[in-house]
N, C-alpha and C. Protein backbone atom coordinates (compact mmCIF):
# COMPACT_ATOMS: atom_id res chain seq x y z
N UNK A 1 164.98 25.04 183.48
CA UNK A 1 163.81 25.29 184.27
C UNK A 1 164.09 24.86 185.72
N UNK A 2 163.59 25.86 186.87
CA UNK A 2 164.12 25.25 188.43
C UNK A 2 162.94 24.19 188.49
N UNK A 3 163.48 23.03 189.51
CA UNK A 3 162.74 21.77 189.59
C UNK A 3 161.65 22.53 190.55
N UNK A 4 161.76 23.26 191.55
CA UNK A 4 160.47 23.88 192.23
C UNK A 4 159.48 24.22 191.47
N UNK A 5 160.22 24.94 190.52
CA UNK A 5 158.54 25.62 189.53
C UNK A 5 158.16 24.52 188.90
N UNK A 6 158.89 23.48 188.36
CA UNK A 6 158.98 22.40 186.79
C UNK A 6 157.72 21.33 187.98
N UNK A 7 158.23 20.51 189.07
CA UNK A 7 157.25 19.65 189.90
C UNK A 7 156.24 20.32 190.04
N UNK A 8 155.29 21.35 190.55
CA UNK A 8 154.13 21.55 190.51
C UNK A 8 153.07 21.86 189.13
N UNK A 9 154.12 21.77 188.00
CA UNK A 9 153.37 22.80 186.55
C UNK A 9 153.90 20.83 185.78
N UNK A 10 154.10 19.84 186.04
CA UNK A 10 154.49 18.68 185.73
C UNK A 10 153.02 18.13 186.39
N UNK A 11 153.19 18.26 187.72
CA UNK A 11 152.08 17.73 188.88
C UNK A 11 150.57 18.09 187.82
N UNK A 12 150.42 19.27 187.42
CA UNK A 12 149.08 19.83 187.29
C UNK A 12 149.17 18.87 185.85
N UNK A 13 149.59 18.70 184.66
CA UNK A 13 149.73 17.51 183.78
C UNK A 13 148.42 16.64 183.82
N UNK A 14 148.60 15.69 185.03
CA UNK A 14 148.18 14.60 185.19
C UNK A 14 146.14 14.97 185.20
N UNK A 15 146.03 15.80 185.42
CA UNK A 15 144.50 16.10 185.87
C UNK A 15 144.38 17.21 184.51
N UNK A 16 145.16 17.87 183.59
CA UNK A 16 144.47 18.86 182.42
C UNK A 16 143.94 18.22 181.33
N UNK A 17 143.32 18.64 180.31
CA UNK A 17 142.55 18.07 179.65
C UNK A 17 143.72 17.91 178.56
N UNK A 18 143.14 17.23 177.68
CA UNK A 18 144.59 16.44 176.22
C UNK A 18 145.20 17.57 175.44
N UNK A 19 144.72 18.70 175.54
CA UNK A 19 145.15 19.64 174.44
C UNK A 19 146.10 20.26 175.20
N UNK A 20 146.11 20.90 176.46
CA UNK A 20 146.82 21.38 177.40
C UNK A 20 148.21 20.35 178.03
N UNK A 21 147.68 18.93 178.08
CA UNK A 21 148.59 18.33 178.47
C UNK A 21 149.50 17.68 177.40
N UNK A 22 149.04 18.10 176.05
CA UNK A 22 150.39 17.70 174.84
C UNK A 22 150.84 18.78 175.12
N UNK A 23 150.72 20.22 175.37
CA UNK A 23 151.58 20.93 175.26
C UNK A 23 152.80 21.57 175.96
N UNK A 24 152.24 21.19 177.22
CA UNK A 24 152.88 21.02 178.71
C UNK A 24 153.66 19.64 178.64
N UNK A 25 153.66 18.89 178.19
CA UNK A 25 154.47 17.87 178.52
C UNK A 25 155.67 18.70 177.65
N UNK A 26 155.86 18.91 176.19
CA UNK A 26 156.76 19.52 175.27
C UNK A 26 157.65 20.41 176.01
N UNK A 27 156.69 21.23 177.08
CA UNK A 27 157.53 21.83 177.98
C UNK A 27 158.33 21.41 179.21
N UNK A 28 157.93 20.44 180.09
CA UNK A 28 158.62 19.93 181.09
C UNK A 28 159.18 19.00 180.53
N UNK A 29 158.83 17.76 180.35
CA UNK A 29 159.39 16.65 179.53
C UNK A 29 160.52 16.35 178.50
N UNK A 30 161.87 16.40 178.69
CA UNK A 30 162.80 16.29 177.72
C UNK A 30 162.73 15.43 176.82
N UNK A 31 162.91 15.73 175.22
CA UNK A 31 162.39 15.15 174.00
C UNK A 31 162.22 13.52 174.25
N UNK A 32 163.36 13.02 174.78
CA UNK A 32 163.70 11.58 174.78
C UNK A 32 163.38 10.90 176.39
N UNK A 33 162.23 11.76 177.65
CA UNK A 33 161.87 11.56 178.92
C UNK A 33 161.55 9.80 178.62
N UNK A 34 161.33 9.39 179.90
CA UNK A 34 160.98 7.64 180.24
C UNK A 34 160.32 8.31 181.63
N UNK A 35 159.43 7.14 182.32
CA UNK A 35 159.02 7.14 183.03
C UNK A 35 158.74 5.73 184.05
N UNK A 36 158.70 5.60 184.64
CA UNK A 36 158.17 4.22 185.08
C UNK A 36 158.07 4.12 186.70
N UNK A 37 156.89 3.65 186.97
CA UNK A 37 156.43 3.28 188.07
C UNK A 37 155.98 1.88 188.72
N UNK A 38 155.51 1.77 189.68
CA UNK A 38 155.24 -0.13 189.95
C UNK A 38 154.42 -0.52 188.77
N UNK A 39 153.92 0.46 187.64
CA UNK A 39 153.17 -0.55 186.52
C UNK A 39 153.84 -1.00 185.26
N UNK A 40 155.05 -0.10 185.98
CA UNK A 40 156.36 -0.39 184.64
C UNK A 40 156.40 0.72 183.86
N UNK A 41 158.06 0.81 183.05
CA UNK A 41 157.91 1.91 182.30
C UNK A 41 157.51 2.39 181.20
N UNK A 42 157.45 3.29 180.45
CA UNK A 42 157.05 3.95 179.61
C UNK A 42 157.81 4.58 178.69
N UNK A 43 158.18 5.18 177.69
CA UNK A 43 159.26 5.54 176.86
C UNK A 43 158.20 6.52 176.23
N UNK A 44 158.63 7.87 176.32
CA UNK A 44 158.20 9.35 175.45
C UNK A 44 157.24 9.84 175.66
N UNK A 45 156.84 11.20 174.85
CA UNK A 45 155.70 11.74 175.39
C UNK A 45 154.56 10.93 175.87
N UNK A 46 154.06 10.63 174.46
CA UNK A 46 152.69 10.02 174.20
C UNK A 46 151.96 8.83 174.63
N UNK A 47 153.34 8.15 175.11
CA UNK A 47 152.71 7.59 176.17
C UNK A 47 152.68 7.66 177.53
N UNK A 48 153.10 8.39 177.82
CA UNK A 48 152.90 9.13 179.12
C UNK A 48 151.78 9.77 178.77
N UNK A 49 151.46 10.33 178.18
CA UNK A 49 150.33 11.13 177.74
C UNK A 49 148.55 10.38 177.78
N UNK A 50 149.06 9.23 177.34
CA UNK A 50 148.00 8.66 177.40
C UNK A 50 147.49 7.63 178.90
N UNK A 51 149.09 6.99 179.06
CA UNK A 51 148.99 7.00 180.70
C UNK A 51 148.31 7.78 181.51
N UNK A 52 148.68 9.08 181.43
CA UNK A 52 147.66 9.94 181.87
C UNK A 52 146.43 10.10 181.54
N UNK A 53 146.01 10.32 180.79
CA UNK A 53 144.23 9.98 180.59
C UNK A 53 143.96 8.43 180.92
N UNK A 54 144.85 7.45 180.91
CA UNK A 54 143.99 6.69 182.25
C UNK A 54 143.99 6.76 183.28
N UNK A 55 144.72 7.60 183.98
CA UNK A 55 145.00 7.51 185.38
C UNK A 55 143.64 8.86 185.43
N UNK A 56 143.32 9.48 184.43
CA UNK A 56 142.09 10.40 185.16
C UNK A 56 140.94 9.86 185.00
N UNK A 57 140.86 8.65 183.84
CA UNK A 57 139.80 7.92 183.78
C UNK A 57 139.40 6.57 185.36
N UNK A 58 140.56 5.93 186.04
CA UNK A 58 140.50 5.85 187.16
C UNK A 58 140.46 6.27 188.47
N UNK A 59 140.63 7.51 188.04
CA UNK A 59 140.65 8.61 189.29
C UNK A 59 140.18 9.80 188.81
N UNK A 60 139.08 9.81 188.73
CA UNK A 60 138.40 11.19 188.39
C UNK A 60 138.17 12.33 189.04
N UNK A 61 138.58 13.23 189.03
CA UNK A 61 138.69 14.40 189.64
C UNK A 61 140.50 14.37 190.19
N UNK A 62 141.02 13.41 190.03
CA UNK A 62 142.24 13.14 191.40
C UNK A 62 143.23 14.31 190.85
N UNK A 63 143.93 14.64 191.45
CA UNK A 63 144.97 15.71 190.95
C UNK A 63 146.11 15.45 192.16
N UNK A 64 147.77 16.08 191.71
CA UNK A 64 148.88 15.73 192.80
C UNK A 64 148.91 17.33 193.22
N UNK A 65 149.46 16.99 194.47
CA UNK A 65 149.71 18.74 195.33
C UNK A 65 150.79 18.32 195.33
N UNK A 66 152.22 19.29 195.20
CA UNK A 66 153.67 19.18 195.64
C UNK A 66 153.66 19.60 196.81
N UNK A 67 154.65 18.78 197.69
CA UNK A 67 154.47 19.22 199.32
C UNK A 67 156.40 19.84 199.53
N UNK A 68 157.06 18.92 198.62
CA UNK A 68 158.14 19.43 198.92
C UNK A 68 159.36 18.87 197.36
N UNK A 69 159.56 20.01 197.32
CA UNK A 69 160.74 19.55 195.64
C UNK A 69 162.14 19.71 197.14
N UNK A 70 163.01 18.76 196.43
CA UNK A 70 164.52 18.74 197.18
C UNK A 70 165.85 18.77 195.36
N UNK A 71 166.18 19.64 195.30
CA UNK A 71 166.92 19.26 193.94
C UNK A 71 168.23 19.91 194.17
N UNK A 72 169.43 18.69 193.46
CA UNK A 72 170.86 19.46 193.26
C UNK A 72 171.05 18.38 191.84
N UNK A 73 171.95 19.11 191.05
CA UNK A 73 172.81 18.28 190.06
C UNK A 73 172.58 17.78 188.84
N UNK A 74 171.29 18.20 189.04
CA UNK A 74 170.06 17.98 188.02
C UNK A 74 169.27 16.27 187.95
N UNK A 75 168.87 16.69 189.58
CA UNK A 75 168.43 15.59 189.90
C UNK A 75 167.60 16.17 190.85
N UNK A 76 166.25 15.84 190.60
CA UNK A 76 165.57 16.47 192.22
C UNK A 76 164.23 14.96 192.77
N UNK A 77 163.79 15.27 193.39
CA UNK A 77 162.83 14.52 194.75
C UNK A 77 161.86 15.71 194.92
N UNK A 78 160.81 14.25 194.23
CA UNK A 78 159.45 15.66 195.14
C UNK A 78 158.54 15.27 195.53
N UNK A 79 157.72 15.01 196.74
CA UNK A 79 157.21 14.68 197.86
C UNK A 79 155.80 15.31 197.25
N UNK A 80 154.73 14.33 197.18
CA UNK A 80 153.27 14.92 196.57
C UNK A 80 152.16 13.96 197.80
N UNK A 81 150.73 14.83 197.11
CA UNK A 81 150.33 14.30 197.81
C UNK A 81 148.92 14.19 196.26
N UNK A 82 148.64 12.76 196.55
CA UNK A 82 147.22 12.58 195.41
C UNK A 82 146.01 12.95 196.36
N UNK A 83 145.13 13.89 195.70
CA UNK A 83 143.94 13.99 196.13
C UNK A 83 142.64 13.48 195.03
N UNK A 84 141.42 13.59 196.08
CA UNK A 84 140.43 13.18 195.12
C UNK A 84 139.99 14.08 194.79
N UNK A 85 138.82 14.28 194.13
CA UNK A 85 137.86 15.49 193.47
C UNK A 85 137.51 16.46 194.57
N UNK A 86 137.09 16.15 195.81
CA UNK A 86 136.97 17.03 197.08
C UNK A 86 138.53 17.28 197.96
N UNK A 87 139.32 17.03 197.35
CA UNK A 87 140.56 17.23 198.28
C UNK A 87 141.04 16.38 199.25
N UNK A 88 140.27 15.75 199.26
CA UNK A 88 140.57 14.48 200.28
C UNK A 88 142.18 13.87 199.31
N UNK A 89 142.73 13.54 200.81
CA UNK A 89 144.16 12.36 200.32
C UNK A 89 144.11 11.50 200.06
N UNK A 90 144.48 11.06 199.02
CA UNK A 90 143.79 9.24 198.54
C UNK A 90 145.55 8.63 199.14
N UNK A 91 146.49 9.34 198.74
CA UNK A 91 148.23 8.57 198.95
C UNK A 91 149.04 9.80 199.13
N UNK A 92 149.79 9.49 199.63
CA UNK A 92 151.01 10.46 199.77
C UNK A 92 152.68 9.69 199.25
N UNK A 93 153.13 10.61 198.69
CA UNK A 93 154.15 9.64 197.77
C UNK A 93 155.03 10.16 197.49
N UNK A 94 156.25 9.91 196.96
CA UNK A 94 157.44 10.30 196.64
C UNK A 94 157.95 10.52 194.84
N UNK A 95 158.51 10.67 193.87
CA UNK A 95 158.73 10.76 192.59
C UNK A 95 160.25 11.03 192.48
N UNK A 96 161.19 10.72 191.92
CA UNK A 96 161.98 11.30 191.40
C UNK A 96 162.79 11.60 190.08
N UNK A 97 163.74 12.34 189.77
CA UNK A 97 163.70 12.46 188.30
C UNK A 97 165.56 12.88 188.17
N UNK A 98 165.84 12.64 186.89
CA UNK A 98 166.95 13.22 185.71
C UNK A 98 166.62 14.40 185.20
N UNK A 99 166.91 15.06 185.01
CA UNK A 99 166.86 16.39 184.63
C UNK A 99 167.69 16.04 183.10
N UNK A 100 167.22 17.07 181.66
CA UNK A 100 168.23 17.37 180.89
C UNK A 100 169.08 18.46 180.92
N UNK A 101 169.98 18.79 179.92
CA UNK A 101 170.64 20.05 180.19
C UNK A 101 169.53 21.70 180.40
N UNK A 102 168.72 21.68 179.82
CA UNK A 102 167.58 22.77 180.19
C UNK A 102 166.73 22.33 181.39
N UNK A 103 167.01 21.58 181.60
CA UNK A 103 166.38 21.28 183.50
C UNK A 103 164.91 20.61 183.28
N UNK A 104 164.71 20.30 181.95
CA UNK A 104 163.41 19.38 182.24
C UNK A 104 163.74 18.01 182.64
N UNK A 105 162.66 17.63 182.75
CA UNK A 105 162.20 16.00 183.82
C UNK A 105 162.71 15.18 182.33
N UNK A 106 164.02 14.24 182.47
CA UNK A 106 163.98 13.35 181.64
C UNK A 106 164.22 11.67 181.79
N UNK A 107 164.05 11.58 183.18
CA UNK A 107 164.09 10.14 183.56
C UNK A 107 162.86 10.24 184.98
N UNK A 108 161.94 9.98 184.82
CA UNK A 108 160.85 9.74 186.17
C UNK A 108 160.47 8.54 186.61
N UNK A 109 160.87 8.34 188.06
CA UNK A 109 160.87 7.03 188.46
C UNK A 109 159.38 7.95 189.88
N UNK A 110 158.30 7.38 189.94
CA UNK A 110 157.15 7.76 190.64
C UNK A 110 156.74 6.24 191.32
N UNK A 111 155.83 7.02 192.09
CA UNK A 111 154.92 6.41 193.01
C UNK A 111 155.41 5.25 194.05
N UNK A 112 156.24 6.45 194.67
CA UNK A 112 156.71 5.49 195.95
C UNK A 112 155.49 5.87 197.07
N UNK A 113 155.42 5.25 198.17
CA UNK A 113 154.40 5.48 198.93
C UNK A 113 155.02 5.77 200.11
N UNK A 114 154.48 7.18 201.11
CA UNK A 114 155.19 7.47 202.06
C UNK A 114 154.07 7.66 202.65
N UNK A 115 154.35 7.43 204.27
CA UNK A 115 153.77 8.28 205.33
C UNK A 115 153.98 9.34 206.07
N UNK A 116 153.24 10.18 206.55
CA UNK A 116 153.82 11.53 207.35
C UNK A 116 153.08 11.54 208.41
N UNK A 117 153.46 12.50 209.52
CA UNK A 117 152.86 12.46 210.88
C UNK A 117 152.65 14.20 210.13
N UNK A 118 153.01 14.91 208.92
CA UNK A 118 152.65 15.98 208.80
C UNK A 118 151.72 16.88 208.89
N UNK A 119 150.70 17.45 209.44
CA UNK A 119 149.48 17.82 209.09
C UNK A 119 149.27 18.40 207.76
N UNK A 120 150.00 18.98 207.05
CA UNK A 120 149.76 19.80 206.31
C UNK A 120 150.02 19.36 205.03
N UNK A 121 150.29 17.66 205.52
CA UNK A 121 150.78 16.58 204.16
C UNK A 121 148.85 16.36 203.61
């Protein structure tokens, strides 16, 4: 899977409802994915899965926009931006990942925090 298409259809994940997002993870997510961020990591789907339904239960409505995927080697960087329920920017942030041999996300290291002078960040 190219990391351009895989980061924004990964991104949308975090904000779909549980039935959509077990099935979408099966798809981006390589069988044996990890994850971990400043709250620490995570090991496999389901809990990522459920990670995610708290992160929508703390942020309701919030959803990520991809602003920019950078990928070689099966390794890519992708530059998001969290919004709230009206679109407003709550953070702008960084993610990056391992790829498996079919190009899904199998090591995700997230939520670095960046700034931009971008407008369109």
């Amino acid at each position: 899977m190219d990391a351009e298409a895989l980061w924004p259809r990964y991104a949308a994940i975090w904000s779909s409802d549980p039935a959509r997002r077990e099935s979408e993870l099966k798809e981006c997510l390589a069988d044996d994915a990890s994850y971990c961020d400043p709250n620490g990591p995570l090991r496999g789907r389901a809990a990522l899965s459920d990670y995610m339904a708290g992160f929508q239960q703390s942020v309701p409505g919030g959803r990520f926009r991809i602003i920019q995927v950078i990928a070689h080697n099966g390794r890519s960087l992708a530059r998001w931006a969290l919004q709230n329920a009206d679109g407003a920017v709550l953070q702008l942030g960084a993610s990056f990942a391992h790829h498996d041999g079919e190009g899904r996300l199998k090591e995700i290291n997230g939520f670095f925090p960046l700034t931009s002078s971008d407008p369109a960040a």
